[in-house]
Protein backbone atom coordinates (compact mmCIF):
# COMPACT_ATOMS: atom_id res chain seq x y z
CA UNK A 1 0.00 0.00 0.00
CA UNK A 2 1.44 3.23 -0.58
CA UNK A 3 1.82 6.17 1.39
CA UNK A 4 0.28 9.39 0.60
CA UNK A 5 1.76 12.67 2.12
CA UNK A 6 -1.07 15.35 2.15
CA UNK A 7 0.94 18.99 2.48
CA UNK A 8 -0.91 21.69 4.46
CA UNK A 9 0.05 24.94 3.00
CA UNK A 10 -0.16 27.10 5.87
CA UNK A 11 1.96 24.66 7.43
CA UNK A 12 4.50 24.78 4.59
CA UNK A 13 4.34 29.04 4.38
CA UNK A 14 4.96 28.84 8.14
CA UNK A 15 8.27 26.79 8.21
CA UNK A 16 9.12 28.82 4.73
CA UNK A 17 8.61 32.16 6.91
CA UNK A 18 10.86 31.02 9.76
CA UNK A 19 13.64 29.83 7.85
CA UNK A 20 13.44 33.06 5.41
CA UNK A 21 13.61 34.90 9.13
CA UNK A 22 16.19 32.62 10.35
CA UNK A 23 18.39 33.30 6.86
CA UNK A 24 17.85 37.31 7.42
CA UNK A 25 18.92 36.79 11.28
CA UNK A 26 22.03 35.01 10.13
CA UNK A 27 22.94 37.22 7.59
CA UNK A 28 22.38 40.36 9.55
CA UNK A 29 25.24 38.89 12.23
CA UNK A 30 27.00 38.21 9.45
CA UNK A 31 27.17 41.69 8.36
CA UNK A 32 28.11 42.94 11.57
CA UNK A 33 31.24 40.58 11.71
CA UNK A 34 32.08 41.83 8.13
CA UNK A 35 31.77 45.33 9.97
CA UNK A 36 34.25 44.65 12.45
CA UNK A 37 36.49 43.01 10.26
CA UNK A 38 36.49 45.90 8.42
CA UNK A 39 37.39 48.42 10.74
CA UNK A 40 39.95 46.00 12.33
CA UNK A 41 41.64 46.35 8.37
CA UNK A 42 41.00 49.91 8.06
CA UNK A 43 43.06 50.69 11.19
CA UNK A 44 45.98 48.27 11.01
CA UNK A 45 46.29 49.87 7.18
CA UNK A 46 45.83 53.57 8.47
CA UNK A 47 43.74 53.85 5.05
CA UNK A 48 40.08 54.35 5.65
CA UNK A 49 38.98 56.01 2.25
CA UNK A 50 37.77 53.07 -0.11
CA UNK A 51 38.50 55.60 -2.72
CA UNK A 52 42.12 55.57 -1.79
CA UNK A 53 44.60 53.33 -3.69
CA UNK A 54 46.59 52.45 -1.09
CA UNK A 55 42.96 51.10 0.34
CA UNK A 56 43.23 47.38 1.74
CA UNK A 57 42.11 45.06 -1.01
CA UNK A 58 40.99 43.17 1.83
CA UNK A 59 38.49 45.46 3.21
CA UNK A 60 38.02 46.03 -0.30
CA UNK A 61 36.77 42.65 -1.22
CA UNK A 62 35.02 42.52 2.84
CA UNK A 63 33.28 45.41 1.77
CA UNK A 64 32.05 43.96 -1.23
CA UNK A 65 30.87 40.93 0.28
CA UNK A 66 28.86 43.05 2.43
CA UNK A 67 27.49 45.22 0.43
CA UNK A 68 26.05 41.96 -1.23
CA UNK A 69 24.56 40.25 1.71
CA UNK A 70 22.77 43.61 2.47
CA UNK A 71 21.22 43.33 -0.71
CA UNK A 72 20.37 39.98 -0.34
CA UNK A 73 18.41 40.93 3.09
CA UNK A 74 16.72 43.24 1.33
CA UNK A 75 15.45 40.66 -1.17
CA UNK A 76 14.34 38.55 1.73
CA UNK A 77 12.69 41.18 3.26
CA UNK A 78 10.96 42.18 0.28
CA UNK A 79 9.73 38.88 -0.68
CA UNK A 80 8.68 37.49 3.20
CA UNK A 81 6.37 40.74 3.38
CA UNK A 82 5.12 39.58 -0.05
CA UNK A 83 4.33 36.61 1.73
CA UNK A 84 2.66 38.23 4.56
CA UNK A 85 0.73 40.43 2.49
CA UNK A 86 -0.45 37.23 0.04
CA UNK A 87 -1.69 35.22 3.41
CA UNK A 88 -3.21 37.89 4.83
CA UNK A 89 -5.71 38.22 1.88
């Protein structure tokens, strides 16, 4: 006899909405250790203008990576309140 798996969907949006808020937690710490790191490169350097050439190509390429995961957030965020706003309705 086979087994049938019935999928709630509320049930589904619900563990899709905590890992989506678990993946925005994780990348927001994230961001802050990319912060720090940083900082840490910008002072041992003595160069804190990314505009600079003698600017760390470390903290140039930490930056970067950054700058990236904010913009990922931000497509999280966008689409989880798209989510909200569609199971709300």
């Amino acid at each position: 006899m086979a087994q049938h798996f019935v999928s709630d969907a509320t049930t589904d949006e619900n563990v899709s909405d905590a890992k989506v808020a678990s993946l925005i937690s994780d990348f927001d710490r994230i961001v802050g250790l990319l912060d720090c790191e940083i900082l840490a490169e910008e002072k041992r350097t003595l160069v804190f203008d990314p505009q600079d050439a003698a600017y760390s190509m470390l903290a140039r390429a930490l930056r970067t990576r950054r700058d990236n995961l904010k913009a990922t957030i931000a497509t999280l965020e966008r689409k989880a309140g798209a989510t909200v706003v569609r199971s709300a309705a």
